[in-house]
N, C-alpha and C. Protein backbone atom coordinates (compact mmCIF):
# COMPACT_ATOMS: atom_id res chain seq x y z
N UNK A 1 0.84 -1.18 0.00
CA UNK A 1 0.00 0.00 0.00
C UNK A 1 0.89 1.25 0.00
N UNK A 2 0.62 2.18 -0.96
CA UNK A 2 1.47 3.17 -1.08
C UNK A 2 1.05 4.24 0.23
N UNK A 3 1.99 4.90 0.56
CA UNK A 3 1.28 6.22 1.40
C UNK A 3 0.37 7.28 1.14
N UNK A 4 -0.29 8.18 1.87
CA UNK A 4 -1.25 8.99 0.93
C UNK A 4 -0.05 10.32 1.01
N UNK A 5 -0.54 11.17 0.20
CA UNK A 5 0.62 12.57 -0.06
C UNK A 5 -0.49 13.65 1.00
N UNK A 6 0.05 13.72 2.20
CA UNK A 6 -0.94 14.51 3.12
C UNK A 6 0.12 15.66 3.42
N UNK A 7 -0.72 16.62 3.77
CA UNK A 7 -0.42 18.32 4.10
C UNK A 7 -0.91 18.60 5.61
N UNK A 8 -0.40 19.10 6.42
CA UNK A 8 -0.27 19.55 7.15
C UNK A 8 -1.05 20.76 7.27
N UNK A 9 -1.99 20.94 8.35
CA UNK A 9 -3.31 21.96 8.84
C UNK A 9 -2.72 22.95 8.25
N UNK A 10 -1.47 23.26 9.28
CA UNK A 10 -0.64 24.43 9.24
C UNK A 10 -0.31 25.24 7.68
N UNK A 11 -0.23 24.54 6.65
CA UNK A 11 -0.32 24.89 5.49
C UNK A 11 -1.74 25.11 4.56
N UNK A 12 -2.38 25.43 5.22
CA UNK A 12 -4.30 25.96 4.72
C UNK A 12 -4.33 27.23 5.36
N UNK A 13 -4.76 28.22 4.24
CA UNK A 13 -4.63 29.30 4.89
C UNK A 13 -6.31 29.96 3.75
N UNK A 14 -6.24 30.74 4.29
CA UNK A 14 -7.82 31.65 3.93
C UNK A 14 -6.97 33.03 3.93
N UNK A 15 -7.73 34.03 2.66
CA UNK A 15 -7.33 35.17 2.21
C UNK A 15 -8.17 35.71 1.54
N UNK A 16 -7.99 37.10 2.15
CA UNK A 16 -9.42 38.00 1.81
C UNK A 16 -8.22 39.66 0.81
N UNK A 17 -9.02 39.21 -0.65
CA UNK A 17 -8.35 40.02 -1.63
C UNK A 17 -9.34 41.44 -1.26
N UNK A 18 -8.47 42.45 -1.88
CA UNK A 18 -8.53 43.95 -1.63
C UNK A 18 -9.47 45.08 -2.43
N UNK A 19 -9.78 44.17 -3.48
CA UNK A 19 -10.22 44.69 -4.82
C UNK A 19 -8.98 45.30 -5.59
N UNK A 20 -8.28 46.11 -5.81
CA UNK A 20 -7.46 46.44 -6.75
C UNK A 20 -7.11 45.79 -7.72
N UNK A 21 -6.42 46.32 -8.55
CA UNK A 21 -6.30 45.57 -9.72
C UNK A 21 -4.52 46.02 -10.12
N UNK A 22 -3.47 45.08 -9.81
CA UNK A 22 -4.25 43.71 -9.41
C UNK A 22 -4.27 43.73 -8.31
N UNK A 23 -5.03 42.77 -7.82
CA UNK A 23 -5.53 42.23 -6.72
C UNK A 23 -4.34 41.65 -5.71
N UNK A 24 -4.31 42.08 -4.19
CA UNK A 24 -3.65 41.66 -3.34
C UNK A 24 -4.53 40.99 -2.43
N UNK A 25 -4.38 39.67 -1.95
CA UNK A 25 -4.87 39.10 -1.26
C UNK A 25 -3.99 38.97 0.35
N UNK A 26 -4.76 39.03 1.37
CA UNK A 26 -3.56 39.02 2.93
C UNK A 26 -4.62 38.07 3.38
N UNK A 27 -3.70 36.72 3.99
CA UNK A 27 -4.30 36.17 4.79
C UNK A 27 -4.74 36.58 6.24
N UNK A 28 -6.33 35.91 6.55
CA UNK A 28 -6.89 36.37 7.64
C UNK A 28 -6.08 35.55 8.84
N UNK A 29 -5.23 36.31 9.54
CA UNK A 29 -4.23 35.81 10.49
C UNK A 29 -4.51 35.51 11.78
N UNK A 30 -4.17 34.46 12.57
CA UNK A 30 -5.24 34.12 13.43
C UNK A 30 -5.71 32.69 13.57
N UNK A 31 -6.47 32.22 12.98
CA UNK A 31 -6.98 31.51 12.36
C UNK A 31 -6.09 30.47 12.53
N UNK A 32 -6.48 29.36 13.23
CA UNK A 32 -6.23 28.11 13.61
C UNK A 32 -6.64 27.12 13.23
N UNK A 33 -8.03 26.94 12.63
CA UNK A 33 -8.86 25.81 12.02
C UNK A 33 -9.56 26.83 10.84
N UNK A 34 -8.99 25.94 9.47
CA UNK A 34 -9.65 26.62 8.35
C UNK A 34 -10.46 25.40 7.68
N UNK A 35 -11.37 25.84 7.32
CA UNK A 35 -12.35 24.34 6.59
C UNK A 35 -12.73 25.04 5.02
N UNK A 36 -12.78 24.40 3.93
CA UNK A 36 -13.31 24.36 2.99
C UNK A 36 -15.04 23.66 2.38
N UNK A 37 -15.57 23.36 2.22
CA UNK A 37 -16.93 22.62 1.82
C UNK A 37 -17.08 22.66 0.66
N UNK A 38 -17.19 22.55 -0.63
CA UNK A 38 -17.71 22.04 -1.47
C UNK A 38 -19.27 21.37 -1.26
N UNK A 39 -19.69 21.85 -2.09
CA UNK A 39 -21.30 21.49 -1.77
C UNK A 39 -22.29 21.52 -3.33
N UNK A 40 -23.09 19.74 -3.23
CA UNK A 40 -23.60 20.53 -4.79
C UNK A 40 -25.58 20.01 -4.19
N UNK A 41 -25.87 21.11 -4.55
CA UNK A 41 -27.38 20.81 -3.76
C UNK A 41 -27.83 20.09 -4.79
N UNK A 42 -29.12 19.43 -4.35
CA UNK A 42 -30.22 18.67 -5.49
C UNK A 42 -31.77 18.13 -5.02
N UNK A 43 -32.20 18.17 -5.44
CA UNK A 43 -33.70 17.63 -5.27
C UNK A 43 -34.06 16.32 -5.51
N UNK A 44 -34.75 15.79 -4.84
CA UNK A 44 -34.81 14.68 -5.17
C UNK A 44 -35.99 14.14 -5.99
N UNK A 45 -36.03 13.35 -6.80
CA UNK A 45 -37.13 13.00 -7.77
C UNK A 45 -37.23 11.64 -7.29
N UNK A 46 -38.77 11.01 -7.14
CA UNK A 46 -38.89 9.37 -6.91
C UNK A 46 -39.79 9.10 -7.92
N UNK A 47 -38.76 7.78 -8.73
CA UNK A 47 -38.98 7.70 -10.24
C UNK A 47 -39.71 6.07 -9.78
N UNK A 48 -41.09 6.41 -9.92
CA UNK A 48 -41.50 4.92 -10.44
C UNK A 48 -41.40 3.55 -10.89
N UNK A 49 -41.83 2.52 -10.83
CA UNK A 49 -41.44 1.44 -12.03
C UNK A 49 -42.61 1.33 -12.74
N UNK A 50 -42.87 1.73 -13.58
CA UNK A 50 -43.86 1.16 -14.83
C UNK A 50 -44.57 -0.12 -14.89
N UNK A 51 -43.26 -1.29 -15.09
CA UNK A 51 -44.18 -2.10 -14.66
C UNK A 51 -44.71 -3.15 -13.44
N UNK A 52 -44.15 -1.82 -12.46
CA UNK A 52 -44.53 -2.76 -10.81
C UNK A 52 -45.13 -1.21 -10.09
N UNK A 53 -45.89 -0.89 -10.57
CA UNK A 53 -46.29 0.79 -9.61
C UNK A 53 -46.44 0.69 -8.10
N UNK A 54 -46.32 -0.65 -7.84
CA UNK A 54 -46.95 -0.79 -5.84
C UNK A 54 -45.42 -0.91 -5.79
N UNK A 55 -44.56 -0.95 -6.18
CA UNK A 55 -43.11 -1.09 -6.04
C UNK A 55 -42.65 0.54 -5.34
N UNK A 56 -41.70 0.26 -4.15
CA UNK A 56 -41.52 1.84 -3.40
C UNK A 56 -40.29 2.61 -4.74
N UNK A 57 -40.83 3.81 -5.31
CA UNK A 57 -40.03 4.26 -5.75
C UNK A 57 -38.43 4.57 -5.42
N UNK A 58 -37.96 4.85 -6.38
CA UNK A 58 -36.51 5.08 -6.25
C UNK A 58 -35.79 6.28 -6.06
N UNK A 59 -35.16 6.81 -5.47
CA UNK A 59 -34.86 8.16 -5.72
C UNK A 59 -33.91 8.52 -6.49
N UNK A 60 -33.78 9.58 -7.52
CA UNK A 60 -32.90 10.25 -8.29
C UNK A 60 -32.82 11.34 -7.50
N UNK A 61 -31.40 11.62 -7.99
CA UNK A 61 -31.15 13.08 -7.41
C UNK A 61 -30.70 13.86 -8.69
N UNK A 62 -31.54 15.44 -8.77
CA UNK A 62 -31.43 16.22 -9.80
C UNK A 62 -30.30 17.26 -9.37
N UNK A 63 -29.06 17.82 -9.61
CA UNK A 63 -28.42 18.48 -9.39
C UNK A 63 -29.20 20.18 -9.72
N UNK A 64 -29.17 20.98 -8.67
CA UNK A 64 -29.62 22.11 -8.85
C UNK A 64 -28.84 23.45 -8.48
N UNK A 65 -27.91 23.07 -8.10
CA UNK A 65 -26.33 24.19 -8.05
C UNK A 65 -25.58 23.52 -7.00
N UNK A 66 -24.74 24.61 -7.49
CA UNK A 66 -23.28 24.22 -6.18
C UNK A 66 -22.80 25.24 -5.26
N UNK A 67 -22.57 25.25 -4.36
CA UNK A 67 -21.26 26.05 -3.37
C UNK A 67 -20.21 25.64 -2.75
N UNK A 68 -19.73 26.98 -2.55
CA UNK A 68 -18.31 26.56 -1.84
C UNK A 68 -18.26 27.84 -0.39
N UNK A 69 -18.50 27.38 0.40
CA UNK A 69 -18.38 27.89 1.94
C UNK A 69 -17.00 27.18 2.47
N UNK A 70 -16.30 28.47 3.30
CA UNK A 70 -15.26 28.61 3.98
C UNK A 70 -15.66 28.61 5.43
N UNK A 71 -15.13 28.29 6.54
CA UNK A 71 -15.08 28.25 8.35
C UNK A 71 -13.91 28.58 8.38
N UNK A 72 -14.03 29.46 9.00
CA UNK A 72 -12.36 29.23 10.40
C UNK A 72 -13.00 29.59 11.90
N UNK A 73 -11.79 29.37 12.74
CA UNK A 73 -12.07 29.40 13.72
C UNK A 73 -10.43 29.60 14.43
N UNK A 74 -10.26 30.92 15.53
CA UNK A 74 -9.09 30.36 16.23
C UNK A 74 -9.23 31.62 17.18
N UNK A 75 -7.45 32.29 16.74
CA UNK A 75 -7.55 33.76 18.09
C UNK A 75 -7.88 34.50 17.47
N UNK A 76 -8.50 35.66 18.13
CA UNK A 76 -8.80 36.97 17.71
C UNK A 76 -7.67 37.98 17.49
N UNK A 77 -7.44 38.35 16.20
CA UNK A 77 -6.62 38.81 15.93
C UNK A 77 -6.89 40.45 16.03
N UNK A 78 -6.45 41.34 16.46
CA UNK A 78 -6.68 42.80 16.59
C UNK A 78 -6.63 43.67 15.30
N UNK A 79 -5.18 43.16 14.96
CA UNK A 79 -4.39 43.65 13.78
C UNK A 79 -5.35 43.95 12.39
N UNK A 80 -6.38 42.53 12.50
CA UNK A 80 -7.10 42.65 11.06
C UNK A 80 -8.57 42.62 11.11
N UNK A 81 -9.01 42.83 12.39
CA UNK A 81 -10.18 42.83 12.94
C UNK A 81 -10.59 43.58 11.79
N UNK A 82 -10.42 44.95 11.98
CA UNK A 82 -11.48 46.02 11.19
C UNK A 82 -11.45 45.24 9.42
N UNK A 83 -10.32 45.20 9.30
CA UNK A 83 -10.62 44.63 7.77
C UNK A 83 -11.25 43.59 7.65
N UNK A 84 -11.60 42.47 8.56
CA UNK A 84 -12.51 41.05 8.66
C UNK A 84 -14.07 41.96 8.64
N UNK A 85 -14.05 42.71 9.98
CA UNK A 85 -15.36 43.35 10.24
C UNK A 85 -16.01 44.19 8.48
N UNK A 86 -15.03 44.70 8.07
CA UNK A 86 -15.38 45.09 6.57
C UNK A 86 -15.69 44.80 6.22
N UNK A 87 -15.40 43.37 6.03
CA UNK A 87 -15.87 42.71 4.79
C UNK A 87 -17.68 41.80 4.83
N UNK A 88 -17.74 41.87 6.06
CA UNK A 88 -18.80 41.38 6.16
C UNK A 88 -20.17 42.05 5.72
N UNK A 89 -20.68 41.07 4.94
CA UNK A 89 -21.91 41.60 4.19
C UNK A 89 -21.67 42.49 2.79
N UNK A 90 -20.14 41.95 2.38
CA UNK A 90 -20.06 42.28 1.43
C UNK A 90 -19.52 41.80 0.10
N UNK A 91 -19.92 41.45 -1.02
CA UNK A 91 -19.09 39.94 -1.84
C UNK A 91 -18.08 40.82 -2.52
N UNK A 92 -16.51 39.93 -1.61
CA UNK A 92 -15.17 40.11 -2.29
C UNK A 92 -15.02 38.90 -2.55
N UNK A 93 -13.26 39.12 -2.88
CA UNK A 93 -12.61 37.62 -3.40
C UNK A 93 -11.48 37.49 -2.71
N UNK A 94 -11.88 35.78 -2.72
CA UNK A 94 -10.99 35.16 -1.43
C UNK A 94 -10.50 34.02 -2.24
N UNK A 95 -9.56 33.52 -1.12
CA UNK A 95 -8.63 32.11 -1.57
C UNK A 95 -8.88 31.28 -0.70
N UNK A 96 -8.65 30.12 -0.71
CA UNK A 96 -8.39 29.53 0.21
C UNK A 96 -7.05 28.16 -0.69
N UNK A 97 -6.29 28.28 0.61
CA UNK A 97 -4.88 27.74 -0.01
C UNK A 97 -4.31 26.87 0.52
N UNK A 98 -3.89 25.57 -0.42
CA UNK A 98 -3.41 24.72 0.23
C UNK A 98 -1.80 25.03 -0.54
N UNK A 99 -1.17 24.96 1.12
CA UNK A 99 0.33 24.67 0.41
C UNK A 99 1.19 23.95 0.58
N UNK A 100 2.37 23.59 0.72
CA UNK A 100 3.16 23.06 1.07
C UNK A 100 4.24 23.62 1.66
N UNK A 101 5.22 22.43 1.94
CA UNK A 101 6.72 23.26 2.70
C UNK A 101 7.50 23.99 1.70
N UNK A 102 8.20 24.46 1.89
CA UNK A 102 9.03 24.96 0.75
C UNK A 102 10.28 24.07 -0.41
N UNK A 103 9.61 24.10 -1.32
CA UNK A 103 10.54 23.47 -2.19
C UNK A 103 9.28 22.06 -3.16
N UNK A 104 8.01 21.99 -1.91
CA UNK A 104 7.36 21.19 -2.44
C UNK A 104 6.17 21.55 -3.23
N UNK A 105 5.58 21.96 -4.23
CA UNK A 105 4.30 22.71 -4.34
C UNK A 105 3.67 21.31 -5.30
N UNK A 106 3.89 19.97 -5.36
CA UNK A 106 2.95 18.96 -6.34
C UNK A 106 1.69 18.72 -5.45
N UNK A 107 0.76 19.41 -5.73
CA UNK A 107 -0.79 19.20 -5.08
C UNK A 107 -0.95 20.72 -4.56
N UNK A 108 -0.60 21.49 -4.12
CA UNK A 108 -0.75 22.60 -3.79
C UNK A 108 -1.35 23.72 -4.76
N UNK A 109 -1.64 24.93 -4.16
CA UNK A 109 -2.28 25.76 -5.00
C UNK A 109 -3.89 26.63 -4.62
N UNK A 110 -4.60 27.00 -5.29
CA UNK A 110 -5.82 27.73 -4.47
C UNK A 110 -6.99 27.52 -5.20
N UNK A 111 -8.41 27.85 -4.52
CA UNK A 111 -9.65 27.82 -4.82
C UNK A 111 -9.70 29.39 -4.50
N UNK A 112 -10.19 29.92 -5.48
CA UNK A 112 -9.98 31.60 -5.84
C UNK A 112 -11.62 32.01 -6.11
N UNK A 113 -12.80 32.62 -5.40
CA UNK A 113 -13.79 33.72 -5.77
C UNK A 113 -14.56 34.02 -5.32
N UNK A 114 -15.56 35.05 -5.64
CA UNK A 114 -16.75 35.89 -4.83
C UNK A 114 -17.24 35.21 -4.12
N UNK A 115 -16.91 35.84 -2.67
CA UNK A 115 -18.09 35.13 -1.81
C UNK A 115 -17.86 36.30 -0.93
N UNK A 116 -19.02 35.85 0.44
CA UNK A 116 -19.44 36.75 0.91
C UNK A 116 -19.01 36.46 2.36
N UNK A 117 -18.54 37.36 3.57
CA UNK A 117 -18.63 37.02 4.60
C UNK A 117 -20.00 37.15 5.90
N UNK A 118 -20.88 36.29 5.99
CA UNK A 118 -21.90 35.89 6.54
C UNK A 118 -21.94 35.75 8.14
N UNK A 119 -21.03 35.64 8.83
CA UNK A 119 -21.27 35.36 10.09
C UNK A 119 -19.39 35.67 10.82
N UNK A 120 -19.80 36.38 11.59
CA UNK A 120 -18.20 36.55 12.24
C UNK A 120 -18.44 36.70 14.07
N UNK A 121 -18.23 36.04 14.38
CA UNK A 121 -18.45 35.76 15.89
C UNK A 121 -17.02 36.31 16.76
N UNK A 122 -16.79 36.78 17.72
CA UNK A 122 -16.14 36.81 18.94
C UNK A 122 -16.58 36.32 20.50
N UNK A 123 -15.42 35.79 20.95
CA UNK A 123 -16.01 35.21 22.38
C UNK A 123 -14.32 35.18 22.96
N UNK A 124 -14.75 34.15 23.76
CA UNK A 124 -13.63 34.02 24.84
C UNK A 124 -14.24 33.77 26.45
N UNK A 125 -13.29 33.07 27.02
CA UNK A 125 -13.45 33.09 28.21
C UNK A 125 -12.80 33.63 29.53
N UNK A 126 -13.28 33.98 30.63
CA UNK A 126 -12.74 34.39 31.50
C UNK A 126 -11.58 33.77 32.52
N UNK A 127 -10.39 33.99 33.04
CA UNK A 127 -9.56 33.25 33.62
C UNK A 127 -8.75 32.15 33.00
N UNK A 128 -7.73 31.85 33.79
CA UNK A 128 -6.94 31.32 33.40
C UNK A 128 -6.02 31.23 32.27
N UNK A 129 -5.74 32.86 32.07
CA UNK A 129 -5.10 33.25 30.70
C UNK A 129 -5.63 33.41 29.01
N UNK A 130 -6.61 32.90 29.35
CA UNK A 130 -7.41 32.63 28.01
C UNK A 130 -7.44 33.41 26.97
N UNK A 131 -7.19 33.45 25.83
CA UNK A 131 -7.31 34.47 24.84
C UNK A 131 -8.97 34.49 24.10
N UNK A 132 -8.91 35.80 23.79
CA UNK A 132 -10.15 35.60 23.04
C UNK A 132 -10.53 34.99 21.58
N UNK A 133 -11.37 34.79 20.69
CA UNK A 133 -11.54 33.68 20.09
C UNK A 133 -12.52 34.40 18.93
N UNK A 134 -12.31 34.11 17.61
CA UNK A 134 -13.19 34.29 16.50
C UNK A 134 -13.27 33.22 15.51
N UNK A 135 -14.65 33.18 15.09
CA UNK A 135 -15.16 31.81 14.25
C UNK A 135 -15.77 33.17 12.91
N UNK A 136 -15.53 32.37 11.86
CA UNK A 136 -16.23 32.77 10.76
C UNK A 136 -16.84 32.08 9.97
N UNK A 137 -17.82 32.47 8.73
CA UNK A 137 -18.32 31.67 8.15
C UNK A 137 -18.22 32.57 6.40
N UNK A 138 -17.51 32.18 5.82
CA UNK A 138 -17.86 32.69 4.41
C UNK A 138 -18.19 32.08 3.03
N UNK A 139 -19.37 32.72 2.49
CA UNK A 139 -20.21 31.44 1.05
C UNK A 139 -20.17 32.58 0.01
N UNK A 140 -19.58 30.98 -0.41
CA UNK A 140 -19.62 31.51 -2.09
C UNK A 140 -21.26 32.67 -3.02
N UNK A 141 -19.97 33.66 -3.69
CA UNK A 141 -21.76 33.92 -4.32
C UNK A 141 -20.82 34.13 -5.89
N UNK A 142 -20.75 33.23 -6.42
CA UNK A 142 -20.15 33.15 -7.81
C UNK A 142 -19.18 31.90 -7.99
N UNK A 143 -18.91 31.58 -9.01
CA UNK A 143 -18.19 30.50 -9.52
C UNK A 143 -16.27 30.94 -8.95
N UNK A 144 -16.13 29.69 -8.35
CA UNK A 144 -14.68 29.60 -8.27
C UNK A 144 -14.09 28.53 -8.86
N UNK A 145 -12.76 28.75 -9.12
CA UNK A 145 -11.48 28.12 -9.92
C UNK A 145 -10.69 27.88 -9.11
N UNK A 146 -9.98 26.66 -9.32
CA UNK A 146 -8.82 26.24 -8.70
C UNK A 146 -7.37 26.83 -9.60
N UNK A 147 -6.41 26.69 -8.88
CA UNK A 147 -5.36 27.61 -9.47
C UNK A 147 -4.21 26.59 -8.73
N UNK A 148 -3.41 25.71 -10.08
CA UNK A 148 -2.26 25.24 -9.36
C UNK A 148 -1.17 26.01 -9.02
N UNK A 149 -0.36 25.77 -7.56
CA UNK A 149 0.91 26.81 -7.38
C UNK A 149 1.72 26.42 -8.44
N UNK A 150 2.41 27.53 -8.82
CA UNK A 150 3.42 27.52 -9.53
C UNK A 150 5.01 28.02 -9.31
């Protein structure tokens, strides 16, 4: 059994571009747990048999679009607060990036476009040194592309 070619958390990063042209993207720093989703919705259709109708139908599934929603979750970063807080409720363009160590980029590279930031939470707890804590949630509102590193 061969090994699988796995990446390391630490190399997924999320980045919220500036608009300009061109475009500079800065990762949202902080951020300890980044998740990607892929998602393709559908409806379901239950297709008959013709010639057994007391027979329990079957289900098809009709594809009716797709998304791509981003999570993170980690410390609250000060530094980029206001520019996170910006962006919310408003569709820019983001990355989300898988990379590697240096010298390695075979599988690496990004999922690049419009989406929107939807939900941005702060918390934290009291005592025992604790830092405070932000979760986000950002969905796609347009078609994205993957982009191998080069």
């Amino acid at each position: 059994m061969a090994a699988p070619d796995i990446v390391k958390g630490a190399y997924l990063d999320v980045l919220l571009g500036d608009g300009a042209d061109p475009e500079v993207f800065t990762a949202i720093c902080g951020l300890t747990a980044r998740n990607l989703t892929e998602q393709v919705n559908t409806n379901d259709v239950f297709v008959p048999d013709c010639d057994d109708p007391e027979l329990v139908p079957v289900r098809r599934l009709v594809p009716t679009g797709q998304q791509w929603d981003i999570s993170g979750e980690g410390l609250l970063n000060l530094a980029n607060r206001a520019t996170v807080r910006a962006a919310k409720g408003v569709t820019k363009n983001y990355r989300f990036v898988i990379g590697r160590p240096a010298g390695s980029i075979v599988g690496a590279g990004y999922y690049e476009g419009p989406a929107m930031l939807t939900n941005l939470q702060i918390g934290g707890t009291a005592g025992n040194g604790e830092f405070a804590t932000t979760n986000l949630t950002i969905a796609s509102d347009g078609a994205w592309t993957w982009t191998d590193a080069a």
